[in-house]
C-alpha atoms as a PDB file:
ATOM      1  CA  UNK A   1     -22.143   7.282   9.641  1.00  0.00           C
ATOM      2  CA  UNK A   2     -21.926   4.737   7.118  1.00  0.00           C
ATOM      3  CA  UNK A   3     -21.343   6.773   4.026  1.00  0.00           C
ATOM      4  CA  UNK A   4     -20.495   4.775   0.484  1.00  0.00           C
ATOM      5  CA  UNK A   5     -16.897   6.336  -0.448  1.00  0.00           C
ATOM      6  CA  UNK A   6     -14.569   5.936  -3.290  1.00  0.00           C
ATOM      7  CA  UNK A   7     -13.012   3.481  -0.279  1.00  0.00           C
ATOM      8  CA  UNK A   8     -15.476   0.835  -1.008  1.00  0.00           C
ATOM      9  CA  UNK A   9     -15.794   1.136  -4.595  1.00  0.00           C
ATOM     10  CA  UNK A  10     -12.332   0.818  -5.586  1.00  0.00           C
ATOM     11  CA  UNK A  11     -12.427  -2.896  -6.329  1.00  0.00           C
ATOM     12  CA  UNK A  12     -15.155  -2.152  -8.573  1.00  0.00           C
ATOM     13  CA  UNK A  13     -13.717   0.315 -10.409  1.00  0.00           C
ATOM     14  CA  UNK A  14     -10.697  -1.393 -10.914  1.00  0.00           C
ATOM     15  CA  UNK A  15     -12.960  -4.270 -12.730  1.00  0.00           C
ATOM     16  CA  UNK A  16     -14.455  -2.165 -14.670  1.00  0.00           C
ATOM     17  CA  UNK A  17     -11.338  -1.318 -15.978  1.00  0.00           C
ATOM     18  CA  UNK A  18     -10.116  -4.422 -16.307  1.00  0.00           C
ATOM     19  CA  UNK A  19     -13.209  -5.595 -18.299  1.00  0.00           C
ATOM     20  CA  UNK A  20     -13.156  -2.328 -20.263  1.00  0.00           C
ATOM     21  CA  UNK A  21      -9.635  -3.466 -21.782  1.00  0.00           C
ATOM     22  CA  UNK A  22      -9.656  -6.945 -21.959  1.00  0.00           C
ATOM     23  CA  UNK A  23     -13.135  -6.343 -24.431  1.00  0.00           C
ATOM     24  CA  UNK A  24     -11.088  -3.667 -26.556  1.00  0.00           C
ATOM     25  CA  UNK A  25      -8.183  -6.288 -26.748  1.00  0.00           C
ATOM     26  CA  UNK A  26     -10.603  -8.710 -27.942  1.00  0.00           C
ATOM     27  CA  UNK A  27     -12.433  -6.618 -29.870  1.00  0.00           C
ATOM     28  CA  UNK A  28      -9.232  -4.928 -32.066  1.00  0.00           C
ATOM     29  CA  UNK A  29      -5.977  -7.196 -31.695  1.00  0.00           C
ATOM     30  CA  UNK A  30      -5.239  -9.136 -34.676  1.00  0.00           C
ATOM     31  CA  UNK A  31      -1.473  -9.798 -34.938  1.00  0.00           C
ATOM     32  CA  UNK A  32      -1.212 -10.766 -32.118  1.00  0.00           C
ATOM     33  CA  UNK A  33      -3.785 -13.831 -31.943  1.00  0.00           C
ATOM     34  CA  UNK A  34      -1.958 -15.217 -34.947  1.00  0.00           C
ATOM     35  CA  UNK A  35       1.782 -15.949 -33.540  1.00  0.00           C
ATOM     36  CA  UNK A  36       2.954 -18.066 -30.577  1.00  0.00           C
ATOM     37  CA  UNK A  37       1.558 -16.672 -26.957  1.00  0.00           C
ATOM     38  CA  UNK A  38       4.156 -17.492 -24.379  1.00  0.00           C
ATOM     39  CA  UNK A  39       2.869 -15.312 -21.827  1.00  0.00           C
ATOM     40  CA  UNK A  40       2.186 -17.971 -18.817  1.00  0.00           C
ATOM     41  CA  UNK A  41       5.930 -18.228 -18.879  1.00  0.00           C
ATOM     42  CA  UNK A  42       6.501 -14.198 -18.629  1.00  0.00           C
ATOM     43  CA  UNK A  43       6.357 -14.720 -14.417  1.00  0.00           C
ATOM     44  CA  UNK A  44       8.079 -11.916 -12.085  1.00  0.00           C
ATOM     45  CA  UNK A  45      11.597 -11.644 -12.290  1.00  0.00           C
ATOM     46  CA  UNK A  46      11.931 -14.076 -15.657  1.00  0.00           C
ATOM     47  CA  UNK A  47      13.758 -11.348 -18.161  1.00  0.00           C
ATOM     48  CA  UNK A  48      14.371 -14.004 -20.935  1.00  0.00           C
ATOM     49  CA  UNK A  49      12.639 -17.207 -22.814  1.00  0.00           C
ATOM     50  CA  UNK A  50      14.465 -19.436 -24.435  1.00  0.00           C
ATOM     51  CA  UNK A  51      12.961 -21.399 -27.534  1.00  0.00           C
ATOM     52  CA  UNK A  52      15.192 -24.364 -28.496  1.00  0.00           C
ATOM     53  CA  UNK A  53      15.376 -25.430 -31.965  1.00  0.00           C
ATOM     54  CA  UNK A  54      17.844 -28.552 -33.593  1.00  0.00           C
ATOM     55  CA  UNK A  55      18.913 -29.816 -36.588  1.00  0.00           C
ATOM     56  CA  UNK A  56      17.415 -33.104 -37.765  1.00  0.00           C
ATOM     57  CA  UNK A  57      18.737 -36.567 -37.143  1.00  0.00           C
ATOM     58  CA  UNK A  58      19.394 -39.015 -40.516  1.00  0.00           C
ATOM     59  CA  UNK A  59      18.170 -42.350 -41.161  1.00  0.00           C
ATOM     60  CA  UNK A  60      20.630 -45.138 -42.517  1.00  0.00           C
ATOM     61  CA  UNK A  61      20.096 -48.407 -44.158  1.00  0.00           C
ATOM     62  CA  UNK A  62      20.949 -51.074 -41.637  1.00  0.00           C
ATOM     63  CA  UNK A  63      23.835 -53.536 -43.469  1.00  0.00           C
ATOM     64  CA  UNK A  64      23.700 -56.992 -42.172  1.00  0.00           C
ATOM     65  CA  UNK A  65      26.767 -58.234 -39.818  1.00  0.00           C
ATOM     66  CA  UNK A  66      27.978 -54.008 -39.269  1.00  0.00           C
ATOM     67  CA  UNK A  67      27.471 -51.960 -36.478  1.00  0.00           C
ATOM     68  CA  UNK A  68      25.735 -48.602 -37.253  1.00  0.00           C
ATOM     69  CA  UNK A  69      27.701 -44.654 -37.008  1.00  0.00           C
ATOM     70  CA  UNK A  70      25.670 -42.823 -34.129  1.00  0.00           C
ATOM     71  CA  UNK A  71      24.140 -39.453 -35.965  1.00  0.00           C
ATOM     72  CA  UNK A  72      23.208 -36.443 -33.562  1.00  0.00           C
ATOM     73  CA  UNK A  73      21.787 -33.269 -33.777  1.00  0.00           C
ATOM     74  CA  UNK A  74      22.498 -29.696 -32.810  1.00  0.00           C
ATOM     75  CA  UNK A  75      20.632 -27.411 -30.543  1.00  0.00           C
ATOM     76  CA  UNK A  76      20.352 -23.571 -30.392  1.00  0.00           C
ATOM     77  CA  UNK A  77      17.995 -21.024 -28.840  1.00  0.00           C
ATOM     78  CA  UNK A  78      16.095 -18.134 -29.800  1.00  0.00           C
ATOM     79  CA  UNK A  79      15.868 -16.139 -27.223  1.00  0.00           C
ATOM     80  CA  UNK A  80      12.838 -13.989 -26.680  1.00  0.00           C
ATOM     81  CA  UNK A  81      13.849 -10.706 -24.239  1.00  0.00           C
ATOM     82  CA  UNK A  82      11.141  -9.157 -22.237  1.00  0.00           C
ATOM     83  CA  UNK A  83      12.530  -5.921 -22.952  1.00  0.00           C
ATOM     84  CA  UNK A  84       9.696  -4.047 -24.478  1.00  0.00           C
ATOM     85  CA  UNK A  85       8.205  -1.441 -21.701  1.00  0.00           C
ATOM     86  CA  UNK A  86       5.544   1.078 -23.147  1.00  0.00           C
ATOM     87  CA  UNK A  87       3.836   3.489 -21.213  1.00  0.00           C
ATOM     88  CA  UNK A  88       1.234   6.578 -21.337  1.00  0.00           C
ATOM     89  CA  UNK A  89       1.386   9.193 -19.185  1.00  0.00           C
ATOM     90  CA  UNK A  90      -1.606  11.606 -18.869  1.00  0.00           C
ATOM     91  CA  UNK A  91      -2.016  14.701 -16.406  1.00  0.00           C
ATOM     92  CA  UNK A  92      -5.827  16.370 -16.502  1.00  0.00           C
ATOM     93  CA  UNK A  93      -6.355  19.224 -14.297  1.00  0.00           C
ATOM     94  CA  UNK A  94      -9.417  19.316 -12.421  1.00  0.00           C
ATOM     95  CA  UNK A  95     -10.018  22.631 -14.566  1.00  0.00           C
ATOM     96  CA  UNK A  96     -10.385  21.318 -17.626  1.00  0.00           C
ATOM     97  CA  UNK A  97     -11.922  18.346 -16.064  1.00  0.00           C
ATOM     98  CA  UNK A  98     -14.678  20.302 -14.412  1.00  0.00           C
ATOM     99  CA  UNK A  99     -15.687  22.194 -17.199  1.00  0.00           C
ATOM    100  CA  UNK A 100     -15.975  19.165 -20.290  1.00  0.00           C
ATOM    101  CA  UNK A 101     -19.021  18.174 -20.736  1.00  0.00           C
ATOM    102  CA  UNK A 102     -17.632  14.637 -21.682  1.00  0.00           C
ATOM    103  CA  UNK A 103     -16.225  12.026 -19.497  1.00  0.00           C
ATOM    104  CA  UNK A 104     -12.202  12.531 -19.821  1.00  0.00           C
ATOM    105  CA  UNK A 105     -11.232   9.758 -17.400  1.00  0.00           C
ATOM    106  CA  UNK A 106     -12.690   7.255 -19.901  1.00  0.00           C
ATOM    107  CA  UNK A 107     -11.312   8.946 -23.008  1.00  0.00           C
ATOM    108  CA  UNK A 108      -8.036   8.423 -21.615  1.00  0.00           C
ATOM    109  CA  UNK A 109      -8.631   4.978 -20.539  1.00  0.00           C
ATOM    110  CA  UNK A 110      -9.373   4.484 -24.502  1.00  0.00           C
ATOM    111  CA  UNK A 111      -7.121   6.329 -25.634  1.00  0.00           C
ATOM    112  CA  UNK A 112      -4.563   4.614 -23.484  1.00  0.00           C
ATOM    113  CA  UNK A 113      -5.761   1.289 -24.724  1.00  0.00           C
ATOM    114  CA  UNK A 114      -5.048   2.318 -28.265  1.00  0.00           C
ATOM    115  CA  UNK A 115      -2.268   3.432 -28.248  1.00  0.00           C
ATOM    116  CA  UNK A 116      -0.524   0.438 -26.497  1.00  0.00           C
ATOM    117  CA  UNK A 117      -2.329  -1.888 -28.720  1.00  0.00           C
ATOM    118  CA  UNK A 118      -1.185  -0.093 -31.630  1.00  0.00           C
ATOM    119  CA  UNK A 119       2.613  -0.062 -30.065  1.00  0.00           C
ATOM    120  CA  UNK A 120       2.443  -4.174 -29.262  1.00  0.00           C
ATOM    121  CA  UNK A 121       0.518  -4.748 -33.013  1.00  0.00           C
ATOM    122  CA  UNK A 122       3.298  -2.879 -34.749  1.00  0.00           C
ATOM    123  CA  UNK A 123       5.834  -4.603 -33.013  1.00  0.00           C
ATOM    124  CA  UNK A 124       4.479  -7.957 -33.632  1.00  0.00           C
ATOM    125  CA  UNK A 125       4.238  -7.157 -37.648  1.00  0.00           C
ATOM    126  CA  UNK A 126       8.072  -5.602 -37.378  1.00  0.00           C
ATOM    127  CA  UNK A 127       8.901  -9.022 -36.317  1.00  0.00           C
ATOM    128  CA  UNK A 128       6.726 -11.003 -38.685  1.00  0.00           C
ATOM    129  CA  UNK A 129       8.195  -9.284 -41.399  1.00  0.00           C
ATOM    130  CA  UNK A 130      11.830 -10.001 -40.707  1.00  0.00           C
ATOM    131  CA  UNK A 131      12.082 -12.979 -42.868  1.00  0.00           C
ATOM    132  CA  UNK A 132      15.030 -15.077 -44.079  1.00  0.00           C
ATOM    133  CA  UNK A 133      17.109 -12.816 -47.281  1.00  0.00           C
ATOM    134  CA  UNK A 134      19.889 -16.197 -47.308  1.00  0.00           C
ATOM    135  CA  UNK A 135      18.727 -18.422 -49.989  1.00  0.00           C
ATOM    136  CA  UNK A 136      16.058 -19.514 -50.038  1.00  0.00           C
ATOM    137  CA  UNK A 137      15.025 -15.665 -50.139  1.00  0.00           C
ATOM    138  CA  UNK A 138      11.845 -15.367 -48.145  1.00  0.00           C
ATOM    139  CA  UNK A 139      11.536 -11.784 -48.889  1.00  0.00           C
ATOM    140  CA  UNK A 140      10.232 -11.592 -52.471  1.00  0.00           C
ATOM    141  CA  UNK A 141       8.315  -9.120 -55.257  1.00  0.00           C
ATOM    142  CA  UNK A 142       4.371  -9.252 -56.324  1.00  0.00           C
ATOM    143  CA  UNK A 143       4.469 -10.780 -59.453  1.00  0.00           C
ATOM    144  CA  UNK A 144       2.393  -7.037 -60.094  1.00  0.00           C
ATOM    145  CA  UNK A 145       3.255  -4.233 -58.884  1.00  0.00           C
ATOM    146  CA  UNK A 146       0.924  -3.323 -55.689  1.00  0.00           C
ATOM    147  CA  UNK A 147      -1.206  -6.484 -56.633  1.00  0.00           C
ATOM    148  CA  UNK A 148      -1.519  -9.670 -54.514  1.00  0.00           C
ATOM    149  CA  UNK A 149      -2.466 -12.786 -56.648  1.00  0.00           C
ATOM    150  CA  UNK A 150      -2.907 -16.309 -56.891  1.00  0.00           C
ATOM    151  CA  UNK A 151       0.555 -17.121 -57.750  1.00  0.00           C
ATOM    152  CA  UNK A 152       1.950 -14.641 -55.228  1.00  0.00           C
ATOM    153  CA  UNK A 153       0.501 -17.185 -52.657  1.00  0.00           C
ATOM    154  CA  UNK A 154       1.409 -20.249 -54.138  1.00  0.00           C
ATOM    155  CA  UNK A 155       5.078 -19.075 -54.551  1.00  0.00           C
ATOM    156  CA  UNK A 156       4.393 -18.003 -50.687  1.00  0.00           C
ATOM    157  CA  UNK A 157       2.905 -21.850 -50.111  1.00  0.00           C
ATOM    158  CA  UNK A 158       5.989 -23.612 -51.693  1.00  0.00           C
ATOM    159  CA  UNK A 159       8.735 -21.883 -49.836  1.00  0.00           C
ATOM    160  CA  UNK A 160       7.062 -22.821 -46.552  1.00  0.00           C
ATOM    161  CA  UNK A 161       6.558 -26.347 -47.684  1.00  0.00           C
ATOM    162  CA  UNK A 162      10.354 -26.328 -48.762  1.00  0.00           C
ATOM    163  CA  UNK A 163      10.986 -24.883 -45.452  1.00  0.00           C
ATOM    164  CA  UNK A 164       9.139 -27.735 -43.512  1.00  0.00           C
ATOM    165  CA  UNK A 165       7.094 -25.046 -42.329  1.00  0.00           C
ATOM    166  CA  UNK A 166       3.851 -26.757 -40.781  1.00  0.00           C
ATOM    167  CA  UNK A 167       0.792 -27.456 -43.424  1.00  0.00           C
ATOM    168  CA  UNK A 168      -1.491 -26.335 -40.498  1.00  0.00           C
ATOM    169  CA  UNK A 169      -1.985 -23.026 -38.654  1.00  0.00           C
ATOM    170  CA  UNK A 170      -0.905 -20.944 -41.430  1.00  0.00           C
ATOM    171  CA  UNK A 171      -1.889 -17.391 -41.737  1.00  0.00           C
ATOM    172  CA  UNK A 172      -1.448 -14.178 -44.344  1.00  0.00           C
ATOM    173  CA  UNK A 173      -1.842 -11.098 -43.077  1.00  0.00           C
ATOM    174  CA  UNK A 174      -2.452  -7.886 -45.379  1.00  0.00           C
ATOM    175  CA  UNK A 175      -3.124  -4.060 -45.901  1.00  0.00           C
ATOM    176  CA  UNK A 176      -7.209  -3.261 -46.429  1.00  0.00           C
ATOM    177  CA  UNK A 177      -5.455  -2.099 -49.964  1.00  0.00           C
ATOM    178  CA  UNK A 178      -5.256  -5.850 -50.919  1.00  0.00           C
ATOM    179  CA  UNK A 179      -8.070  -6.613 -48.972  1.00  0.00           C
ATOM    180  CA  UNK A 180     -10.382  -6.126 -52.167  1.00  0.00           C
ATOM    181  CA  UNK A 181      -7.947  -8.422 -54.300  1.00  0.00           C
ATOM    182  CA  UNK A 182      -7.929 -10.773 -52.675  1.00  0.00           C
ATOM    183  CA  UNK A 183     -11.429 -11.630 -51.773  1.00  0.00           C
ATOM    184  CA  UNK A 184     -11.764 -11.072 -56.135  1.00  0.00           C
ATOM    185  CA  UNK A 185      -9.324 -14.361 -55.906  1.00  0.00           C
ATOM    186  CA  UNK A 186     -10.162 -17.539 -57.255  1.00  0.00           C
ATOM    187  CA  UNK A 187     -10.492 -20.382 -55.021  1.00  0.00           C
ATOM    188  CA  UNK A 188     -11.102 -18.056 -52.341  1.00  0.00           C
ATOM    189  CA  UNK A 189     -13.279 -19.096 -49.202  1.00  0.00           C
ATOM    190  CA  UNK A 190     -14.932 -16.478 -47.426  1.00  0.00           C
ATOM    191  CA  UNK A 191     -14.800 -16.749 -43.346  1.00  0.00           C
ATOM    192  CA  UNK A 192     -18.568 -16.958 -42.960  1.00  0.00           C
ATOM    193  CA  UNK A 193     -18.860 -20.317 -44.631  1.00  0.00           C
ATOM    194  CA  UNK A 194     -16.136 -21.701 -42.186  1.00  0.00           C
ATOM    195  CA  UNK A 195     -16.077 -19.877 -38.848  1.00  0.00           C
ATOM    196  CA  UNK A 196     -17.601 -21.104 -35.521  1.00  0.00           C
ATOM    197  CA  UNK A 197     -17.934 -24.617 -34.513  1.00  0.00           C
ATOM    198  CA  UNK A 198     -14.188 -26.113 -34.210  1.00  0.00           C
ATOM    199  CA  UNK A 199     -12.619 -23.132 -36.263  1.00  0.00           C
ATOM    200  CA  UNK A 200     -13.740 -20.108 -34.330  1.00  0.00           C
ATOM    201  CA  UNK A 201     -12.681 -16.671 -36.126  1.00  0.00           C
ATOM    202  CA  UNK A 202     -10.041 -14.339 -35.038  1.00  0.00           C
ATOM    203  CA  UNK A 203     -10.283 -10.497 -35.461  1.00  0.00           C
ATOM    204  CA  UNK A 204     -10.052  -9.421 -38.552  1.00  0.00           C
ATOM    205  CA  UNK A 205     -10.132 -12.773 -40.368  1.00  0.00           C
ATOM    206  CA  UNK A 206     -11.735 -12.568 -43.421  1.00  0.00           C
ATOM    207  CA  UNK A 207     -11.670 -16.251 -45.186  1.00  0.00           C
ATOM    208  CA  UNK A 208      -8.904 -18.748 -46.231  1.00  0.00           C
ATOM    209  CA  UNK A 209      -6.852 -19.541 -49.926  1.00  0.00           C
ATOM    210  CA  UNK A 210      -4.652 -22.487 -50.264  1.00  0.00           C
ATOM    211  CA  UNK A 211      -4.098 -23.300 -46.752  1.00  0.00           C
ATOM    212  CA  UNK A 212      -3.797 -19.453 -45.138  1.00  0.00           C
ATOM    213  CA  UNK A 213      -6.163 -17.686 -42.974  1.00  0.00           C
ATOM    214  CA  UNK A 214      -6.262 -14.082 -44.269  1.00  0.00           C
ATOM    215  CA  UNK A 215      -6.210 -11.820 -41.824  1.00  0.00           C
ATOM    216  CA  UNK A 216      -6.584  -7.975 -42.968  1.00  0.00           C
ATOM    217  CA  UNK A 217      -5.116  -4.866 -40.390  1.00  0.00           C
ATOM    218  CA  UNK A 218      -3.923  -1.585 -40.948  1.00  0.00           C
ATOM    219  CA  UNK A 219      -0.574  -2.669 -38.906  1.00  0.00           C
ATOM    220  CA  UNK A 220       0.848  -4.052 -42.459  1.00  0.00           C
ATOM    221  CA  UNK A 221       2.184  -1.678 -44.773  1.00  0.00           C
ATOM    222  CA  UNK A 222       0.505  -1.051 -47.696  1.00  0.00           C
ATOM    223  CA  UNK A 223       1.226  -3.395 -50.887  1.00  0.00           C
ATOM    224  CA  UNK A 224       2.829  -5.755 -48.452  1.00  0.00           C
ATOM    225  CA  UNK A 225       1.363  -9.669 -47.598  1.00  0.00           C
ATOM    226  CA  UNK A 226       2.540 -11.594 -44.838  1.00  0.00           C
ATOM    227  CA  UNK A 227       2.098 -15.600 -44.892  1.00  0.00           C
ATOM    228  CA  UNK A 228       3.630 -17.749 -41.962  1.00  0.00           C
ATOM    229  CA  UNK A 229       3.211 -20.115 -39.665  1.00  0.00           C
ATOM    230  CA  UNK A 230       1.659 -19.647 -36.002  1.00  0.00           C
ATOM    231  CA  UNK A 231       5.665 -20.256 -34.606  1.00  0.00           C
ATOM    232  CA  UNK A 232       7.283 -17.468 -37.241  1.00  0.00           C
ATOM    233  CA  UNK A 233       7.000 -15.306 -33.777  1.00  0.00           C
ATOM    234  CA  UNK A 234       6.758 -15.290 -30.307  1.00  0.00           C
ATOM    235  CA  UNK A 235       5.765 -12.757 -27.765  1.00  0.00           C
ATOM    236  CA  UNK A 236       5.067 -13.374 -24.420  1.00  0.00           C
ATOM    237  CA  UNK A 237       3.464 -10.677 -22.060  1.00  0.00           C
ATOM    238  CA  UNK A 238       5.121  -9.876 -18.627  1.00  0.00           C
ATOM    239  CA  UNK A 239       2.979  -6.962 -17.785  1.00  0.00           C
ATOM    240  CA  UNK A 240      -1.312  -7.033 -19.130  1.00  0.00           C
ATOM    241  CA  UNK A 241      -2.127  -3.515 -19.618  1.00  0.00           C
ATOM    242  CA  UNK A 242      -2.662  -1.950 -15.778  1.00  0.00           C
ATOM    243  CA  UNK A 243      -4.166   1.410 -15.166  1.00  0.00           C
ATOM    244  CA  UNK A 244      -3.927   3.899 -12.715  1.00  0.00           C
ATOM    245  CA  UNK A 245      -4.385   7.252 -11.224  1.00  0.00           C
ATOM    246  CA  UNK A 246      -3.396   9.186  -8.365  1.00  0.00           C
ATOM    247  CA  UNK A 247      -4.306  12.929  -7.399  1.00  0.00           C
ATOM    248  CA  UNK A 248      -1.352  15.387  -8.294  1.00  0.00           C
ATOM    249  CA  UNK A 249      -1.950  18.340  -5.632  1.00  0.00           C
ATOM    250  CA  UNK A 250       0.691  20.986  -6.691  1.00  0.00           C
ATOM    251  CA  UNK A 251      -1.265  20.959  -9.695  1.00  0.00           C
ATOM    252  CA  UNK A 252      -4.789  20.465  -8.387  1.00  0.00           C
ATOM    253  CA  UNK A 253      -4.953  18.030 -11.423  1.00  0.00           C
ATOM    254  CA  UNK A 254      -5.260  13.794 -11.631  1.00  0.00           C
ATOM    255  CA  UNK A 255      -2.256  11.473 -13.219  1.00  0.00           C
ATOM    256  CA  UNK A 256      -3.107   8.894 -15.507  1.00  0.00           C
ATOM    257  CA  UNK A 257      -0.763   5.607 -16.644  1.00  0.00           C
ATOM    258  CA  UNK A 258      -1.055   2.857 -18.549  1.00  0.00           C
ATOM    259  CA  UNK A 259       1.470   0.533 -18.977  1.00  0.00           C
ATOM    260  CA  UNK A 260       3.168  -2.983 -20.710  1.00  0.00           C
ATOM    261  CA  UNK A 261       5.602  -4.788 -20.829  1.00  0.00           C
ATOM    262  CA  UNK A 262       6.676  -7.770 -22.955  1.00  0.00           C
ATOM    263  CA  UNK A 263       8.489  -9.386 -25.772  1.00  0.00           C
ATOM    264  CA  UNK A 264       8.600 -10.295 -29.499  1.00  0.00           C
ATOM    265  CA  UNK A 265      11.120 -12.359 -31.075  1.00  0.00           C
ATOM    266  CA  UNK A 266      11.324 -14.025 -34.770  1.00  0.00           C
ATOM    267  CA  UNK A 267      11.888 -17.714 -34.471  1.00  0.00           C
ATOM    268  CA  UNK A 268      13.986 -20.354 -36.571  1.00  0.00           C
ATOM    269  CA  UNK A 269      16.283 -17.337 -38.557  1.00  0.00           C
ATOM    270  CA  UNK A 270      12.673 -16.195 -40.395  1.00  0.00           C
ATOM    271  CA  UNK A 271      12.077 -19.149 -42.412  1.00  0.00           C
ATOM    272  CA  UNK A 272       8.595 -19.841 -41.221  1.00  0.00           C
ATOM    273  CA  UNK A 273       7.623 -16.411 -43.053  1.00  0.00           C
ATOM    274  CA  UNK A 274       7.225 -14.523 -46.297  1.00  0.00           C
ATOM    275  CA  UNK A 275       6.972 -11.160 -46.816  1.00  0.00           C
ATOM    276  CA  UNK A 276       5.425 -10.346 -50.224  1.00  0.00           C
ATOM    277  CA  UNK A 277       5.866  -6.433 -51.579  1.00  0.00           C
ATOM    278  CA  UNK A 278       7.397  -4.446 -54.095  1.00  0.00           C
ATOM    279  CA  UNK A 279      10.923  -4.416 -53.511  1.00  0.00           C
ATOM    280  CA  UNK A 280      11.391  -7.923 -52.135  1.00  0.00           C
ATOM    281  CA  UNK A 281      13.231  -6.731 -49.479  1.00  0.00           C
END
């Protein structure tokens, strides 16, 4: 006999999964397609990445007839640790199994998915929102309480520019609380009159104000805006999501994991960020 088995289907099945998640990542991540993705770099047995950054070098005027003072510069490293390893861990009995009328395998595949997402988003905004509190204070107060406005982002704008903060690749993330306020602002340019072509959209964008994509998620805190640059954070995945299962006989019953592992790390001391809310801190 030549019977089809779960033997010859497994490679199928495990693409399925596979294309299962990568679609809900691309589908509902946000966050994380906003910062620096250092992943390719994430190989077996690396447990840290190091991001150098320097001081600046300082031009003199050149005095005819005398020799120059060398200048240098200074390097340190942030160093991002792959130390982040999340996992859920599901046992269904066949029981149960037997007698749902909907498919639980898949229901924990989603669920799993979630939940992991959810873990790496909120880790990602933890670390966008650890900005600089040494002067210049990047962590400052809505000019109204639990109200986003124009000057919020221009105050936002200038301490990046004062920072050196690139012009380019500049984002603001937000609550769906402000959502509504700022889409109300002036000189705002709503993403379907920009996206596609050379600008494609990212999940959850929903337009652009003086030089930030807006981004909106329920991973920021309410009455809180975010506005950085792409480099404010790092993360770099060791371990993609992986799923699998394996029969548990004791307890005539199937276990279920899904697991990650990777890192997030804010760069340059939190000056390439803001964090906007009521407190300022």
């Amino acid at each position: 006999m030549a019977n089809i088995a779960t033997t010859q289907t497994t490679d199928v099945a495990q693409v399925i999964v596979s294309q299962f998640v990568q679609q809900y990542l691309t589908q509902n991540a946000i966050l994380v397609n906003t910062i620096t993705d250092r992943s390719s770099e994430a190989m077996p047995g690396v447990k840290t990445i190091d991001f150098g950054r320097r001081t600046a070098l300082s031009a003199v005027t050149k005095a005819a007839n005398t020799p120059m003072t060398s200048t240098n510069f200074t390097w340190s490293v942030d160093a991002l640790n792959l130390d982040k390893h999340e996992a859920v861990y599901t046992v269904l009995e066949d029981y149960a199994n037997i007698e749902s009328a909907i498919s639980q395998e898949g229901a924990i595949l989603q669920s799993s998915t979630e939940a992991l997402l959810e873990a790496l988003e909120a880790a990602i905004y933890t670390s966008l929102a650890a900005t600089i509190a040494a002067a210049p204070d990047h962590r400052v107060k809505f000019k109204t309480q639990d109200t986003i406005s124009l000057a919020d982002i221009l105050n936002a704008r200038k301490l990046l520019n004062k920072a050196n903060v690139p012009l380019m690749d500049r984002w603001m993330a937000i609550n769906p609380d402000q959502e509504e306020q700022v889409l109300a602002l002036t000189n705002f340019t709503h993403a379907e009159k920009y996206g596609g072509g050379n600008m494609p959209l990212v999940n959850g964008e929903v337009g652009r104000i003086y030089g930030f994509r807006v981004v909106v998620t329920n991973n920021v805190t309410a009455s809180t805006a975010l506005c950085y640059h792409r480099s404010h954070v790092a993360y770099a995945r060791q371990l993609a999501l992986r799923f699998e299962n394996q029969r548990k006989l004791s307890e005539a019953a199937t276990e279920y994991l899904m697991q990650q592992k990777y890192g997030v790390k804010t760069l340059d001391q939190g000056k390439r960020g803001v964090l906007i809310n009521n407190t300022g801190a």
